[in-house]
N, C-alpha and C. Protein backbone atom coordinates (compact mmCIF):
# COMPACT_ATOMS: atom_id res chain seq x y z
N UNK A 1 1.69 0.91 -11.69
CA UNK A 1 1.87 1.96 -10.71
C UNK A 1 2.58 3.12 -11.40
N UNK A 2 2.08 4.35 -11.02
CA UNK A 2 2.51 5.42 -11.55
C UNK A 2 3.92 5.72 -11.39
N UNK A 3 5.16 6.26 -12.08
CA UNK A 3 6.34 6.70 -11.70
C UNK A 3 5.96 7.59 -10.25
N UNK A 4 5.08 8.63 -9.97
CA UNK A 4 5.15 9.09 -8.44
C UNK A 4 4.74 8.14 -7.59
N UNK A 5 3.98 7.16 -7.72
CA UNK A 5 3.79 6.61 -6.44
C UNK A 5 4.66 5.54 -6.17
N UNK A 6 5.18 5.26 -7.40
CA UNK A 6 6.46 3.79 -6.64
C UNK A 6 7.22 5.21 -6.24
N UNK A 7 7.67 6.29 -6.79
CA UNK A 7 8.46 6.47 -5.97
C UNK A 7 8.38 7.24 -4.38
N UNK A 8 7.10 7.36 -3.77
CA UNK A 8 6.93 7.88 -3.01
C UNK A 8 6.39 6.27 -1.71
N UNK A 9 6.42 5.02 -2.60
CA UNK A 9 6.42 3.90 -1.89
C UNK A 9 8.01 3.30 -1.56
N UNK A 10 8.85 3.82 -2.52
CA UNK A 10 10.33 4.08 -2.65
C UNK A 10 10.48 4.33 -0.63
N UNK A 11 10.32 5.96 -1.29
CA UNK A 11 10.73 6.76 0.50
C UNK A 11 10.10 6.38 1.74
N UNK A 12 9.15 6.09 1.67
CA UNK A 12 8.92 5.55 3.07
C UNK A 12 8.60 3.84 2.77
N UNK A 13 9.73 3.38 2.41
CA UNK A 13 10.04 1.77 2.16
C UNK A 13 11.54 2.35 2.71
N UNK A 14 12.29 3.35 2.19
CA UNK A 14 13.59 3.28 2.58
C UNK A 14 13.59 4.18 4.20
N UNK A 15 12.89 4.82 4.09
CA UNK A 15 12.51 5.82 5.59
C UNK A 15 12.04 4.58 6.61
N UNK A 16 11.22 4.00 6.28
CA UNK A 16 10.91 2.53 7.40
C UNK A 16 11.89 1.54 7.88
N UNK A 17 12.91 1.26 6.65
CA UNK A 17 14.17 0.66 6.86
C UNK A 17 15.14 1.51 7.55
N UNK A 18 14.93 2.70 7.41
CA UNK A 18 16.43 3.08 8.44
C UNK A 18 15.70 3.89 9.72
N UNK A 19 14.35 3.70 9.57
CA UNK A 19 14.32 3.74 11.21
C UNK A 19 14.16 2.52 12.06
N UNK A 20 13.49 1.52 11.25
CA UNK A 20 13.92 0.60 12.10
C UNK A 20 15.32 -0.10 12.43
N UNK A 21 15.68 0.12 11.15
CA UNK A 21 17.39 -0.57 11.78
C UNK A 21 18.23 0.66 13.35
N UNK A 22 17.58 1.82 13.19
CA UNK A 22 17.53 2.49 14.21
C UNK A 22 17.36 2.23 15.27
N UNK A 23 15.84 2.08 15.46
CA UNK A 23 15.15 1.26 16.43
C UNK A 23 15.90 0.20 16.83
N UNK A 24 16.36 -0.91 16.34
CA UNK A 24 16.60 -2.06 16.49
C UNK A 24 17.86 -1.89 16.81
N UNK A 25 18.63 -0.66 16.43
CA UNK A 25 19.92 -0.42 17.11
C UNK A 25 19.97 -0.54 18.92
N UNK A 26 18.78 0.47 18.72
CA UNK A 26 18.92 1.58 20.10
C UNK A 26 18.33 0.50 21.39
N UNK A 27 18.13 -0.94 20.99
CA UNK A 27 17.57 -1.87 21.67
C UNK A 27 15.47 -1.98 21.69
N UNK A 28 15.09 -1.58 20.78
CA UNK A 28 13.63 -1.13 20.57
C UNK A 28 13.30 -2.46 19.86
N UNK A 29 12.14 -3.41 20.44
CA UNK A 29 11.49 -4.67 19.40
C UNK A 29 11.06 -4.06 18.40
N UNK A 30 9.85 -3.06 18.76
CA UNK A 30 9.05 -2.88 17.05
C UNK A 30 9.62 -2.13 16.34
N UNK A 31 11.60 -2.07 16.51
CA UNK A 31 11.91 -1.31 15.32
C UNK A 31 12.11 -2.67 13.92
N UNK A 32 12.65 -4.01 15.10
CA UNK A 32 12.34 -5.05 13.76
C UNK A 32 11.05 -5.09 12.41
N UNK A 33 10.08 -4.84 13.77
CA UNK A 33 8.87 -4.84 12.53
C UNK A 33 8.73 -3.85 11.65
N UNK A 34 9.19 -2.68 11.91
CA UNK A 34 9.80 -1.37 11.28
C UNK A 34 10.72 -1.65 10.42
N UNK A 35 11.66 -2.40 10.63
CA UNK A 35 12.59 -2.74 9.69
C UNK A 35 12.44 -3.83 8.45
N UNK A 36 11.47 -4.74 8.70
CA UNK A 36 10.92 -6.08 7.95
C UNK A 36 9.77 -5.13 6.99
N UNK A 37 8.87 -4.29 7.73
CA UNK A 37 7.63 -3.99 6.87
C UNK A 37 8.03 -2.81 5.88
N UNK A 38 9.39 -2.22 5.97
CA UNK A 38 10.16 -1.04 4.74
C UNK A 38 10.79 -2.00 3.63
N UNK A 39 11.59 -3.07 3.78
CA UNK A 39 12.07 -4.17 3.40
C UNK A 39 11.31 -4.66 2.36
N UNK A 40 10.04 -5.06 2.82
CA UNK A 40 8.66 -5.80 2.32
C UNK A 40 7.87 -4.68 1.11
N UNK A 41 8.46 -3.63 1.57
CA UNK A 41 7.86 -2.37 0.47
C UNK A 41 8.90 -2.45 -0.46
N UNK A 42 10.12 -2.78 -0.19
CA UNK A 42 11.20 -1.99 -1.03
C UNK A 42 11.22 -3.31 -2.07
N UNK A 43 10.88 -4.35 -1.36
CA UNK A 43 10.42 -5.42 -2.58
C UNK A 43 10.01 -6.01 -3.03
N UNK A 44 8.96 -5.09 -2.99
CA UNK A 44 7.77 -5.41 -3.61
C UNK A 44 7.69 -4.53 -4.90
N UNK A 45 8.30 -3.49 -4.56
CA UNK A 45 8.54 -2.26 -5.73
C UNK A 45 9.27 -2.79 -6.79
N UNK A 46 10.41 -3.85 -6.36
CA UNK A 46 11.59 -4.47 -7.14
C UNK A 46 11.06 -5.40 -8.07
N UNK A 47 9.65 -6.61 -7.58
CA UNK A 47 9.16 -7.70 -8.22
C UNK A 47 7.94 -6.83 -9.07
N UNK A 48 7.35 -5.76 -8.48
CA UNK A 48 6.40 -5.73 -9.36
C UNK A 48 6.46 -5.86 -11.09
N UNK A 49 7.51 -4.84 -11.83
CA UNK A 49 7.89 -4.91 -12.92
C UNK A 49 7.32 -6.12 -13.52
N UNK A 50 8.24 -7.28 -12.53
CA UNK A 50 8.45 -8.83 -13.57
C UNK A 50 7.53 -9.87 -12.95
N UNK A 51 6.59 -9.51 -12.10
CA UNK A 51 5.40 -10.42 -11.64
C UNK A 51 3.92 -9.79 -11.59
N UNK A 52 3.99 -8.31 -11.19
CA UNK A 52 2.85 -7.54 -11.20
C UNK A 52 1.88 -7.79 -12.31
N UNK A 53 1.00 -7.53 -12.11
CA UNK A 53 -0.39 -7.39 -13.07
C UNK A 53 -0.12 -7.93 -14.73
N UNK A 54 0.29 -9.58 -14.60
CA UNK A 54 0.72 -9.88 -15.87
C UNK A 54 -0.26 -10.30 -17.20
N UNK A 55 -1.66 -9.78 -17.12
CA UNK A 55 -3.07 -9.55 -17.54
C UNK A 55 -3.12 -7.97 -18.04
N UNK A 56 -2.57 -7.27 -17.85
CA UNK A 56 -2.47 -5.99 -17.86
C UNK A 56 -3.21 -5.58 -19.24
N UNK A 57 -3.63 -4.51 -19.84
CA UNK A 57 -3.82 -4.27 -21.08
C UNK A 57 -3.18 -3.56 -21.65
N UNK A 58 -2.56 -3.77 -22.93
CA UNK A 58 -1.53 -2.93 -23.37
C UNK A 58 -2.17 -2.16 -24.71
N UNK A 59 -1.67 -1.35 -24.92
CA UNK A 59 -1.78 -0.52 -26.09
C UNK A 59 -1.50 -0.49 -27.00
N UNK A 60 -2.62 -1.47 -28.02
CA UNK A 60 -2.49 -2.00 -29.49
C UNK A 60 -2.67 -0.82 -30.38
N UNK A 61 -1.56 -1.02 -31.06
CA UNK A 61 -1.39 -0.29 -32.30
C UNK A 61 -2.77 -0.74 -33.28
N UNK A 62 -3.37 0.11 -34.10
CA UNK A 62 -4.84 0.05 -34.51
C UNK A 62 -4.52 -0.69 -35.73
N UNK A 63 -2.94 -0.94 -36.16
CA UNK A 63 -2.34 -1.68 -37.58
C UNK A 63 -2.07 -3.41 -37.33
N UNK A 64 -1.76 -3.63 -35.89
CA UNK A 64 -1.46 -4.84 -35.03
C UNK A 64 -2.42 -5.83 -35.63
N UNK A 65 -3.66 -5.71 -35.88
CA UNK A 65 -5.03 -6.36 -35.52
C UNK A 65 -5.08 -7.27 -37.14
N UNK A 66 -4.99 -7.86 -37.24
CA UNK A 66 -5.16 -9.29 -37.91
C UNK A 66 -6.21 -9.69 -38.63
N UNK A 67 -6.58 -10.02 -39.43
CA UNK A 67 -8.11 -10.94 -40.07
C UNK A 67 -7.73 -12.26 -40.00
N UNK A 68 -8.58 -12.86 -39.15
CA UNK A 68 -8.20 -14.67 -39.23
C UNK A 68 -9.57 -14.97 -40.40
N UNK A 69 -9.50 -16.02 -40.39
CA UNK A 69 -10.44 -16.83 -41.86
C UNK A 69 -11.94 -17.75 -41.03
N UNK A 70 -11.83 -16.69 -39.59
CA UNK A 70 -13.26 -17.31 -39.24
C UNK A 70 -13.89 -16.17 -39.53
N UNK A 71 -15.70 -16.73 -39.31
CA UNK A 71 -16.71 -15.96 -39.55
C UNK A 71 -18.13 -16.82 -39.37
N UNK A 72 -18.97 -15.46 -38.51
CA UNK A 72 -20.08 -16.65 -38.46
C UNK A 72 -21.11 -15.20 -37.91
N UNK A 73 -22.38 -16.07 -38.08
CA UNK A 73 -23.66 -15.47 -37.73
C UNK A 73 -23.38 -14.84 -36.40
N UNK A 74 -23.96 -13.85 -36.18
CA UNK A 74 -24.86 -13.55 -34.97
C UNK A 74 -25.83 -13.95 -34.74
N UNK A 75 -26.45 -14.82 -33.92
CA UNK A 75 -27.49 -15.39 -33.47
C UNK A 75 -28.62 -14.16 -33.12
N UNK A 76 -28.32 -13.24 -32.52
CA UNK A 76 -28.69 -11.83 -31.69
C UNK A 76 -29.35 -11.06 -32.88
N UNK A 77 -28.20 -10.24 -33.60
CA UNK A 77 -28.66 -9.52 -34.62
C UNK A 77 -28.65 -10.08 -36.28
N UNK A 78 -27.86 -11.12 -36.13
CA UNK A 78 -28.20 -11.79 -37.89
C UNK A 78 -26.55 -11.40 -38.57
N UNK A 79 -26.73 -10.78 -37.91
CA UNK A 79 -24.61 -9.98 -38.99
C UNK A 79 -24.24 -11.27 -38.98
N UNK A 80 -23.35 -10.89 -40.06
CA UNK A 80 -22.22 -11.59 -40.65
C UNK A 80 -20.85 -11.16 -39.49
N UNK A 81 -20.27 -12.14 -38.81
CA UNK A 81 -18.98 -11.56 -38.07
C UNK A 81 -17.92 -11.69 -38.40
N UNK A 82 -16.57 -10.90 -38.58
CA UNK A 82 -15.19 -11.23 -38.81
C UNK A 82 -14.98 -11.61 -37.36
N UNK A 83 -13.81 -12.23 -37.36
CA UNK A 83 -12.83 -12.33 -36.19
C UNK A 83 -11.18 -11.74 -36.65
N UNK A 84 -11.37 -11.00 -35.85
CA UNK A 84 -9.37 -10.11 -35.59
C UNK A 84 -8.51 -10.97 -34.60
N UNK A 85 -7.37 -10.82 -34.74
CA UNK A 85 -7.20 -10.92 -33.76
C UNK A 85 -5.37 -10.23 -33.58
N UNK A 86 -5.11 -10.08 -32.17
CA UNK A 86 -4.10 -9.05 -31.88
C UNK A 86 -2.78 -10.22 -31.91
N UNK A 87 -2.09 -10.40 -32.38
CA UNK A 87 -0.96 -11.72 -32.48
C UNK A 87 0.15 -11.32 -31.12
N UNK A 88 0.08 -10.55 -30.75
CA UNK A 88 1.06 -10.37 -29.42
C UNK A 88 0.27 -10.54 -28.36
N UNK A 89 -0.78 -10.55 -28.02
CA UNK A 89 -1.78 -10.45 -26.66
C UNK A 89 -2.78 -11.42 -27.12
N UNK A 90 -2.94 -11.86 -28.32
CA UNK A 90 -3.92 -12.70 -28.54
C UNK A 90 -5.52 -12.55 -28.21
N UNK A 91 -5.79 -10.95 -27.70
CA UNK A 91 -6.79 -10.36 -28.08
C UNK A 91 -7.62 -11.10 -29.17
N UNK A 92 -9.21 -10.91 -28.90
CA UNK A 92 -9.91 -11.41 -30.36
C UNK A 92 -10.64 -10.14 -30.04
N UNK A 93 -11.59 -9.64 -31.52
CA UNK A 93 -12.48 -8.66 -31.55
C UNK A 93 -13.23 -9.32 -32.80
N UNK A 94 -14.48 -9.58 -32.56
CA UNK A 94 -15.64 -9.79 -33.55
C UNK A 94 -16.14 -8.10 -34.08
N UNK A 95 -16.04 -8.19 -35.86
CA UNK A 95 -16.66 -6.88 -35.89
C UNK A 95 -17.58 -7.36 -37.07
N UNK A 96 -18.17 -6.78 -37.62
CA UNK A 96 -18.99 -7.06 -38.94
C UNK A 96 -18.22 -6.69 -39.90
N UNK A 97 -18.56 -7.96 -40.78
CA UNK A 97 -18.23 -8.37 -42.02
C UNK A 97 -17.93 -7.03 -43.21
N UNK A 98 -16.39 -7.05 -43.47
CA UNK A 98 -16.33 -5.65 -43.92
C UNK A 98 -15.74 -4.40 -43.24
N UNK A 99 -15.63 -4.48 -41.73
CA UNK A 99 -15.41 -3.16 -41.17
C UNK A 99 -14.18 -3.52 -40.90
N UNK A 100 -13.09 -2.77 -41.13
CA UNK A 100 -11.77 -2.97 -40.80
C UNK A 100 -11.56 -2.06 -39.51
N UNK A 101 -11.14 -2.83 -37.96
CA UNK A 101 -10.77 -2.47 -36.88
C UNK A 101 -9.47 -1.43 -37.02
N UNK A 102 -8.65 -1.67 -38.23
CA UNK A 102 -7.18 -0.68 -38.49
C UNK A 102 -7.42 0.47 -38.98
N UNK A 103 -8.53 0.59 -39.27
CA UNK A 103 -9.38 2.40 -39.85
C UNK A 103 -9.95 3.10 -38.75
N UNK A 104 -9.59 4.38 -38.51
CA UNK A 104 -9.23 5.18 -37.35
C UNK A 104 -11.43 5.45 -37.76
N UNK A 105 -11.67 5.50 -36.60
CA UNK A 105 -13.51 5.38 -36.59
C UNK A 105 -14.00 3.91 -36.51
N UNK A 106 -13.34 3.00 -37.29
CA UNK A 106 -14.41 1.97 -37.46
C UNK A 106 -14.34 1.07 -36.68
N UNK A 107 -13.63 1.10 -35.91
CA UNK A 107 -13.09 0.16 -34.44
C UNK A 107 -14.30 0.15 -33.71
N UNK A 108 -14.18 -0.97 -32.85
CA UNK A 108 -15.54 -1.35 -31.10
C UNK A 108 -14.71 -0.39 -30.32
């Protein structure tokens, strides 16, 4: 989530919480639900960080990328394949035999 939109899920997470605790002052039921569903925003904003989208794709450095000691045919086109692979994300990338993925152009 973008820095503007958590924080604009921020304000009306904290705007929902203090009208319903309002509400719920002034003797009003659906200010509870007003008050539970700002609550439910405000932490959700809090967990996303450390539970959100933990698949995510991150942004490998083009130097990161690895040569492991496999290699094998293409069935498809006949190439010869390397296998890379990213040691923090464990990413793999098959490229042909020879093309180094860490040379700015020769990347998939």
């Amino acid at each position: 989530m973008s820095p503007n939109a958590r924080l604009a899920a921020f304000v009306v997470g904290a705007l929902a919480v203090a009208g319903g605790t309002l509400m719920t002052m002034a003797g009003g039921g659906p200010g509870l639900w007003l008050l539970i569903t700002g609550a439910v925003i405000i932490a959700s904003l809090a967990l996303e960080g450390r539970y959100g989208r933990p698949g995510a794709p991150t942004d490998v450095p083009p130097t990161a990328w690895q040569l492991t000691n496999e290699r094998f045919v293409d069935h498809e086109t006949g190439q010869l394949l390397e296998v890379w692979i990213d040691p923090l994300t464990g990413e793999r990338r098959y490229e042909p035999a020879g093309r180094d993925p860490r040379l700015p152009g020769s990347g998939s």
